[in-house]
PDB file of N, CA and C in Angstrom:
ATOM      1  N   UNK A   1     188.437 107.293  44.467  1.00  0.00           N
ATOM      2  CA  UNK A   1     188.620 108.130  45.640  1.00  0.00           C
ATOM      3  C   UNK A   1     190.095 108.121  46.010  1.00  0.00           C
ATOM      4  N   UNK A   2     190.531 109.302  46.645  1.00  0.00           N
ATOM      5  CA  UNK A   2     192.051 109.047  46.624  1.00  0.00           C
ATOM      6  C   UNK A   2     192.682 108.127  47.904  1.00  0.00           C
ATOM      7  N   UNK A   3     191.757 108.031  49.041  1.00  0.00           N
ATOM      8  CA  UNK A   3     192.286 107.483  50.079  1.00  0.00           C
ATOM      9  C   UNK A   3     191.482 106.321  49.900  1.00  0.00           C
ATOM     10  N   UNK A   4     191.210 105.533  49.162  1.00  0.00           N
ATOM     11  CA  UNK A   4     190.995 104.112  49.008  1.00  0.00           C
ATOM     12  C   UNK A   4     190.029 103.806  47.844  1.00  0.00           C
ATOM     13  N   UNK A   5     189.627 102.258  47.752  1.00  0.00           N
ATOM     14  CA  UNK A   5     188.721 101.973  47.294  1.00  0.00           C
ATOM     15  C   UNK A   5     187.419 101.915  47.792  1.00  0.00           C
ATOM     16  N   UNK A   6     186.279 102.490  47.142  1.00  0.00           N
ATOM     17  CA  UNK A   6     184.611 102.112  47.579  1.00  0.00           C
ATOM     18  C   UNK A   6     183.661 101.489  46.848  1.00  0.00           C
ATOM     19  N   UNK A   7     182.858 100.573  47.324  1.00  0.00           N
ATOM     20  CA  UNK A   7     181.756 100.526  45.786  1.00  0.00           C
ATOM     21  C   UNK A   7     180.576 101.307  46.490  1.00  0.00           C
ATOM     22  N   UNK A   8     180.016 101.996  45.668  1.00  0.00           N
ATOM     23  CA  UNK A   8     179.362 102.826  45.848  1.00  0.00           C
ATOM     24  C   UNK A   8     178.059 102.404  44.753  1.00  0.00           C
ATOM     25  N   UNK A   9     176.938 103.006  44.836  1.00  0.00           N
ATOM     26  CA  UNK A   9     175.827 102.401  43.699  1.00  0.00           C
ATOM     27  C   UNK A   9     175.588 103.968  43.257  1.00  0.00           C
ATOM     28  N   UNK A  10     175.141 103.498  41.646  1.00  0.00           N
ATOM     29  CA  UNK A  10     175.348 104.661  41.165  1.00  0.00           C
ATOM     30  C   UNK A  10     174.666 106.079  41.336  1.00  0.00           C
ATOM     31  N   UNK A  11     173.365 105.637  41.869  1.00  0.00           N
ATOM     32  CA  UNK A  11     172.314 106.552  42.172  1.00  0.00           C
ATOM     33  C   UNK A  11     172.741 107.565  43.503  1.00  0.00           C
ATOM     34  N   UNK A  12     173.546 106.889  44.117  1.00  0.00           N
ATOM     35  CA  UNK A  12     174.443 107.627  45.308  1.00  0.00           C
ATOM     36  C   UNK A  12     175.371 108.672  44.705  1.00  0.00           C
ATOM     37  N   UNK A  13     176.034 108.715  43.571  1.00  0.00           N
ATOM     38  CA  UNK A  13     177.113 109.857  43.730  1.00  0.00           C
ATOM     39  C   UNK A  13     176.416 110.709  42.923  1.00  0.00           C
ATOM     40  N   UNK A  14     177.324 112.107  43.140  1.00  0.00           N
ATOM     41  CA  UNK A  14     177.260 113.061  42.318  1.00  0.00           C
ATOM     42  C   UNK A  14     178.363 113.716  41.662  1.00  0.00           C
ATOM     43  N   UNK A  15     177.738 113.818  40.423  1.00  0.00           N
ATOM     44  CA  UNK A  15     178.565 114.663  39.368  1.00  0.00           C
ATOM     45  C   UNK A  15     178.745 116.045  38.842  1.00  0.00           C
ATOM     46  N   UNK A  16     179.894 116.331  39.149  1.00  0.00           N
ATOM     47  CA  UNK A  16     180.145 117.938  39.046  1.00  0.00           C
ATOM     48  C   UNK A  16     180.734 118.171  37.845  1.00  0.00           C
ATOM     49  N   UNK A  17     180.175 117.025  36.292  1.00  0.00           N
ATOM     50  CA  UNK A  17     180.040 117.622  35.500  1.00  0.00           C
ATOM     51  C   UNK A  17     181.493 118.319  34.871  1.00  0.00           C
ATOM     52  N   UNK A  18     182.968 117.746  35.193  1.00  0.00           N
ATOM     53  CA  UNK A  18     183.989 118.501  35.249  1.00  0.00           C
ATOM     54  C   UNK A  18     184.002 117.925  33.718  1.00  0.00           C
ATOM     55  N   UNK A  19     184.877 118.802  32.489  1.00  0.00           N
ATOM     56  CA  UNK A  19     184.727 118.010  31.156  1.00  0.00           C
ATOM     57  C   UNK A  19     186.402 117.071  31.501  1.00  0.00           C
ATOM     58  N   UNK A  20     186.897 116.458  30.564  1.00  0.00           N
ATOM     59  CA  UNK A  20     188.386 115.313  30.319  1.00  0.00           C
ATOM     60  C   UNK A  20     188.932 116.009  30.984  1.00  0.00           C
ATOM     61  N   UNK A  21     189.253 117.366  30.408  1.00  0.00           N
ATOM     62  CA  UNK A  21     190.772 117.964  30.632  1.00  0.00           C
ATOM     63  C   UNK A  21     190.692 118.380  32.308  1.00  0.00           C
ATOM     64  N   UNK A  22     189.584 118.981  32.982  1.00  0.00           N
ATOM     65  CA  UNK A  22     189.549 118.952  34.458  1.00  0.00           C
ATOM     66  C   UNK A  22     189.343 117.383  35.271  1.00  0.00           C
ATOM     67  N   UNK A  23     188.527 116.315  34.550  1.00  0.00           N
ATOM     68  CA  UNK A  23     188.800 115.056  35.531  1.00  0.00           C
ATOM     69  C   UNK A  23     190.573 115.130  35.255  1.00  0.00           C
ATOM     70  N   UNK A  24     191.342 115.109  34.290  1.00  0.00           N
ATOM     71  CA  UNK A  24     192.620 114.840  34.250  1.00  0.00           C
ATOM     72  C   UNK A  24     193.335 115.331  35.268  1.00  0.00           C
ATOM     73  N   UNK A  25     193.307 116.927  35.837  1.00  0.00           N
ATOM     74  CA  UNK A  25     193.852 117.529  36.292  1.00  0.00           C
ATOM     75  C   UNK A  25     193.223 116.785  38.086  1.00  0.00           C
ATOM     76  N   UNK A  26     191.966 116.567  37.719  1.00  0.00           N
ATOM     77  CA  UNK A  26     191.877 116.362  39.573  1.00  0.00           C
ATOM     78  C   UNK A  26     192.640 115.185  39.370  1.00  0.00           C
ATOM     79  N   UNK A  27     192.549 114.163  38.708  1.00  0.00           N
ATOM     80  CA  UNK A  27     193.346 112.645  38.916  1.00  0.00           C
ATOM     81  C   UNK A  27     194.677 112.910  39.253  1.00  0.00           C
ATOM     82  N   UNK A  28     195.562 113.873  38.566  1.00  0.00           N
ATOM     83  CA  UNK A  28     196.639 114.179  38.950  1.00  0.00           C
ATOM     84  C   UNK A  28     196.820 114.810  40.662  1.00  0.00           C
ATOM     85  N   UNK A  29     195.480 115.666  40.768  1.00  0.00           N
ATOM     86  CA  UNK A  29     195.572 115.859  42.398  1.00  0.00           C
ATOM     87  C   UNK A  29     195.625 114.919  43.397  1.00  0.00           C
ATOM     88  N   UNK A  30     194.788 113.647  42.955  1.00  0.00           N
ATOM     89  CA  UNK A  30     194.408 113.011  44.094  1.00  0.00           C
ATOM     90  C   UNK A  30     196.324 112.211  44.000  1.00  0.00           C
ATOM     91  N   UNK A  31     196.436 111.886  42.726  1.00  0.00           N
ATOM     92  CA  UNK A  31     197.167 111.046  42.988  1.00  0.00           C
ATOM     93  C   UNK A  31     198.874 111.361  43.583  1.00  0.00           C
ATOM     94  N   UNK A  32     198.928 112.683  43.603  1.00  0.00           N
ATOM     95  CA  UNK A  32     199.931 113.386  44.208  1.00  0.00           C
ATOM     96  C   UNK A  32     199.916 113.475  45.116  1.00  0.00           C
ATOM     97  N   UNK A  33     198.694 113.546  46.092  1.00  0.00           N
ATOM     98  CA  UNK A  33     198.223 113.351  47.467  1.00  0.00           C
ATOM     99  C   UNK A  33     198.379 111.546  48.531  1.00  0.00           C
ATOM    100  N   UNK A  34     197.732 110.998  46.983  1.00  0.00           N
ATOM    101  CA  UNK A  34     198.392 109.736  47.336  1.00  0.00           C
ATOM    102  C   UNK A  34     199.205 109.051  47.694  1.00  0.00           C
ATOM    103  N   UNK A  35     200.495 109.774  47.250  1.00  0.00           N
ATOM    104  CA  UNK A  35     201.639 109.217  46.816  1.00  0.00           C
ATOM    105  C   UNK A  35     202.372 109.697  48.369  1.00  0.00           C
ATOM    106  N   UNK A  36     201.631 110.771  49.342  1.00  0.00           N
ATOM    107  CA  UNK A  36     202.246 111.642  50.235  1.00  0.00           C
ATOM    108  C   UNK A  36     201.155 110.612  51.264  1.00  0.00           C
ATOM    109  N   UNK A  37     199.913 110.191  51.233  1.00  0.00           N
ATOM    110  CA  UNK A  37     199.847 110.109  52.635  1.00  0.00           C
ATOM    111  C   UNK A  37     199.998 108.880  52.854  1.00  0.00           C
ATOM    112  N   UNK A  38     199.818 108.766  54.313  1.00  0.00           N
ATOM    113  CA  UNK A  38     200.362 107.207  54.661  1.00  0.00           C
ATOM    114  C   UNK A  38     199.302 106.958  56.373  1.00  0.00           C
ATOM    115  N   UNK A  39     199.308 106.021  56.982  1.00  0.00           N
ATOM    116  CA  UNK A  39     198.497 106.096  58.069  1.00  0.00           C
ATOM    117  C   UNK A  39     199.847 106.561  59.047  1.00  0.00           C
ATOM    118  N   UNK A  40     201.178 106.844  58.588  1.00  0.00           N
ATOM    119  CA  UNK A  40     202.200 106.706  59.868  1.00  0.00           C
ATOM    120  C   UNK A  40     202.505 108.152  59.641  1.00  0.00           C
ATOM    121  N   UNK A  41     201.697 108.794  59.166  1.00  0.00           N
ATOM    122  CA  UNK A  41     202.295 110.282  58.975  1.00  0.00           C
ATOM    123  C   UNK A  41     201.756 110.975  60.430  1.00  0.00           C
ATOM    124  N   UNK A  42     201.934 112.411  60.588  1.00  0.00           N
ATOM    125  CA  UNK A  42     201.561 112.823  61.972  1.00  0.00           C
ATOM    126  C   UNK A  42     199.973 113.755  61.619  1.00  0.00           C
ATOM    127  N   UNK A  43     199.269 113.474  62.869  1.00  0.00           N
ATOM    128  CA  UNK A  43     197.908 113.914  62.459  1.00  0.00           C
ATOM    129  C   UNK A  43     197.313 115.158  61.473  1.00  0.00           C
ATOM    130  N   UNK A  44     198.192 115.979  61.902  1.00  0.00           N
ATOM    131  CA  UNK A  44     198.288 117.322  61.616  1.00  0.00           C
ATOM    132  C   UNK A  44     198.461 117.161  59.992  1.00  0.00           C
ATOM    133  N   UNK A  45     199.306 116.466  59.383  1.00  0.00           N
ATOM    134  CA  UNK A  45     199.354 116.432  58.140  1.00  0.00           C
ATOM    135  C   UNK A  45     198.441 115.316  57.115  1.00  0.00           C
ATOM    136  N   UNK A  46     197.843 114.038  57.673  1.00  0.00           N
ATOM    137  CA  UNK A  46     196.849 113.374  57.332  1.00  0.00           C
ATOM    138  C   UNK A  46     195.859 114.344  57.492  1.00  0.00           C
ATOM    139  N   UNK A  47     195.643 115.671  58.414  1.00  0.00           N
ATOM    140  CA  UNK A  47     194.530 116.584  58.061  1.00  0.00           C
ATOM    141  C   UNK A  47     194.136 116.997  56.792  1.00  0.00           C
ATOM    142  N   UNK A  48     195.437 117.255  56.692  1.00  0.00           N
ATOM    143  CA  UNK A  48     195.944 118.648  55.736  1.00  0.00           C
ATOM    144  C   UNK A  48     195.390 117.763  54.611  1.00  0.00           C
ATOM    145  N   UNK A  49     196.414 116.947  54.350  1.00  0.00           N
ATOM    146  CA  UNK A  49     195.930 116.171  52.677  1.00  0.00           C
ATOM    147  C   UNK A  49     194.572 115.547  52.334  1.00  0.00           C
ATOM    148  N   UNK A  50     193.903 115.417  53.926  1.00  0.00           N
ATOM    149  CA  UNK A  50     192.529 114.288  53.700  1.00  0.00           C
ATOM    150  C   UNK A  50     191.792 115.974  53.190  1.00  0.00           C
ATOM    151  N   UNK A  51     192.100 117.033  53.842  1.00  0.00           N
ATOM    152  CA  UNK A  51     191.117 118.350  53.271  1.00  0.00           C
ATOM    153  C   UNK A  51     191.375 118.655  51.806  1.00  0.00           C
ATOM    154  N   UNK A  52     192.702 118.731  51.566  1.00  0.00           N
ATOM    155  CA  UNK A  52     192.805 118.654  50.218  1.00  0.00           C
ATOM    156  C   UNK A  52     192.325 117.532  48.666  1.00  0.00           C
ATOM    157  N   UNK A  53     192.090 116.555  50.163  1.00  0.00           N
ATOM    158  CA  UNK A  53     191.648 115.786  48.825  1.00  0.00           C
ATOM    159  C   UNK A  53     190.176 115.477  48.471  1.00  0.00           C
ATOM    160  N   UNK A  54     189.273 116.669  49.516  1.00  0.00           N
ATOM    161  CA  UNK A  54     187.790 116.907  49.387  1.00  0.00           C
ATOM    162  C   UNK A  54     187.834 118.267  48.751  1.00  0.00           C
ATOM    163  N   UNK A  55     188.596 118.704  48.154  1.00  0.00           N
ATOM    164  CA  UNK A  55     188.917 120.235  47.521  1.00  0.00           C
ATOM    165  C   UNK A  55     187.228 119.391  46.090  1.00  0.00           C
ATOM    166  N   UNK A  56     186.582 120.700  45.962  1.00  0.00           N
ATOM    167  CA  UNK A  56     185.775 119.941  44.828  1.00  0.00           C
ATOM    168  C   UNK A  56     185.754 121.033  43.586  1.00  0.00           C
ATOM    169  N   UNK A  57     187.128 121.180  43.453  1.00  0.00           N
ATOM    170  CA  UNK A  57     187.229 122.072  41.859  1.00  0.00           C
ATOM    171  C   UNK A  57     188.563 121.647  41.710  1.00  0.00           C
ATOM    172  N   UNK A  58     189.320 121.503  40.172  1.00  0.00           N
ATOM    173  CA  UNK A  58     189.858 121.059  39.289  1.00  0.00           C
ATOM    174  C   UNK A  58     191.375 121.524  39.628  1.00  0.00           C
ATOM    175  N   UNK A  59     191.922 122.106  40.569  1.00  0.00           N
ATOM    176  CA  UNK A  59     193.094 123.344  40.747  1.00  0.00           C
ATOM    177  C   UNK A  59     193.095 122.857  41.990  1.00  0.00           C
ATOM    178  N   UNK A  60     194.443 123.426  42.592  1.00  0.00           N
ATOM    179  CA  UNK A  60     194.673 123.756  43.724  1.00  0.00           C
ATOM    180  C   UNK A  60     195.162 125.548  43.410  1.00  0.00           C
ATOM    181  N   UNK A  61     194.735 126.330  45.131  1.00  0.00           N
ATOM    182  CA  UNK A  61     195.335 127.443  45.148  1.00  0.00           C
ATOM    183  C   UNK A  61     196.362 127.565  45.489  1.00  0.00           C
ATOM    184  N   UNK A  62     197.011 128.720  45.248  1.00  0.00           N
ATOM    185  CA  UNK A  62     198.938 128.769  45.271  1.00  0.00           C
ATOM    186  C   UNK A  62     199.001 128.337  46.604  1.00  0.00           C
ATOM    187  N   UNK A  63     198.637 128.608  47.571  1.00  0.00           N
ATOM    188  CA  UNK A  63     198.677 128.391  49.061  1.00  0.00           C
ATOM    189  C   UNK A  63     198.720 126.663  49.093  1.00  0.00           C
ATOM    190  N   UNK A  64     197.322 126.215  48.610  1.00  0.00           N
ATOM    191  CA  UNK A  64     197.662 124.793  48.540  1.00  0.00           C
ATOM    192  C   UNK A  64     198.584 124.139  48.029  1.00  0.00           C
ATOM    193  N   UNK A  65     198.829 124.729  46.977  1.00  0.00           N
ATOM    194  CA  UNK A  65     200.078 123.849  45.842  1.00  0.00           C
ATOM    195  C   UNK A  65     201.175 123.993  46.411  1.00  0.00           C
ATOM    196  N   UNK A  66     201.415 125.599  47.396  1.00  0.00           N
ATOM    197  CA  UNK A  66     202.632 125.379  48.030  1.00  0.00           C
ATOM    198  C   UNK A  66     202.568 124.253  49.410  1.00  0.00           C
ATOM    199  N   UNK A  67     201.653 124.288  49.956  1.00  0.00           N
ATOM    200  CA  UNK A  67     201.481 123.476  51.137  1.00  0.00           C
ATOM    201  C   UNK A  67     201.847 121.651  50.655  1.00  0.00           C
ATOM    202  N   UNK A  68     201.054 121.757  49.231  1.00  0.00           N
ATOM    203  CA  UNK A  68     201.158 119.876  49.045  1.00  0.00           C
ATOM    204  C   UNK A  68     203.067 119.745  48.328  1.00  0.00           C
ATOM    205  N   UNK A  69     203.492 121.257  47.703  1.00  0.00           N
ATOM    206  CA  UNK A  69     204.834 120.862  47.295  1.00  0.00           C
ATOM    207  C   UNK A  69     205.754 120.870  48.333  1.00  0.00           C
ATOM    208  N   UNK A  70     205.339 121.285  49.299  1.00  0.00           N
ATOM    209  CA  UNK A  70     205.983 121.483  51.061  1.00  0.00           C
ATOM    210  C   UNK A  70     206.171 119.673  51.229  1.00  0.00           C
ATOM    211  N   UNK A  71     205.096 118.948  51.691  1.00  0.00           N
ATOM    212  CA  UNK A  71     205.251 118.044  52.198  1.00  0.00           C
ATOM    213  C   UNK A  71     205.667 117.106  51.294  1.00  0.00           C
ATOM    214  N   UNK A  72     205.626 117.020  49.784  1.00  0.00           N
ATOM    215  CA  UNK A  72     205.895 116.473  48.673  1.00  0.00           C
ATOM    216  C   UNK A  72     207.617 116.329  49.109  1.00  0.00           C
ATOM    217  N   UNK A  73     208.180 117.314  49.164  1.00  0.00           N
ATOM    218  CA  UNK A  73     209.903 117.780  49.406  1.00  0.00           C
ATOM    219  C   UNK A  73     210.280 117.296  50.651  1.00  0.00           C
ATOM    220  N   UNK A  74     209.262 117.358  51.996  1.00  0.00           N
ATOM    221  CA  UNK A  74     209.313 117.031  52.862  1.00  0.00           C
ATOM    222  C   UNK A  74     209.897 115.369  53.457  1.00  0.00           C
ATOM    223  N   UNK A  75     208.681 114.722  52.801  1.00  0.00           N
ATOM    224  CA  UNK A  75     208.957 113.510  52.726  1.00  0.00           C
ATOM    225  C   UNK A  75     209.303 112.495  51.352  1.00  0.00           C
ATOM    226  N   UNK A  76     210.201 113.373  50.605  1.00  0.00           N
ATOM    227  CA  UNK A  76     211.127 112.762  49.226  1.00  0.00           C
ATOM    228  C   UNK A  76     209.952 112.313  47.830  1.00  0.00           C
ATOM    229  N   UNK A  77     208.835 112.747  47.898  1.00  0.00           N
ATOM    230  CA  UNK A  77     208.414 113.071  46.778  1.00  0.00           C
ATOM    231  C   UNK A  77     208.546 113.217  45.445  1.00  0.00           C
ATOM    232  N   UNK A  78     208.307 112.535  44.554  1.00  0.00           N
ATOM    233  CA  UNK A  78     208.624 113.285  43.426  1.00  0.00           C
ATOM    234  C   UNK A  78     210.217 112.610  42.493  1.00  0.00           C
TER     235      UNK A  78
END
């Protein structure tokens, strides 16, 4: 999960079935998201990234990608 660790039992989650090359691409989402939030950030933007990081398909849209490369630049990212 990107905003922490859980143990979870297995009969609880679900799988959306994404094949390698899309888990790859979300791992890269979460963890770009990761790398941006923090608990000292301002609410408005712990919004933003906690929504993005319940996004449940493999992509972000241009809108998003510009929004997460916004705050990425924002706060020295990258």
């Amino acid at each position: 999960m990107w905003d922490g660790e859980h143990t979870v039992a297995l009969q609880h989650l679900k799988s959306f079935n994404y094949p390698p090359a899309e888990c790859q691409q979300m791992q890269v989402i979460c963890d770009r998201i990761n790398q941006v939030y923090s608990d000292s950030l301002e609410e408005t933007v712990k919004s933003l990234l906690q929504s993005l990081g319940k996004v449940n398909r493999p992509y972000l849209t241009a809108v998003e990608e510009k929004l997460l490369n916004l705050l990425e630049s924002e706060y020295e990212i990258r």
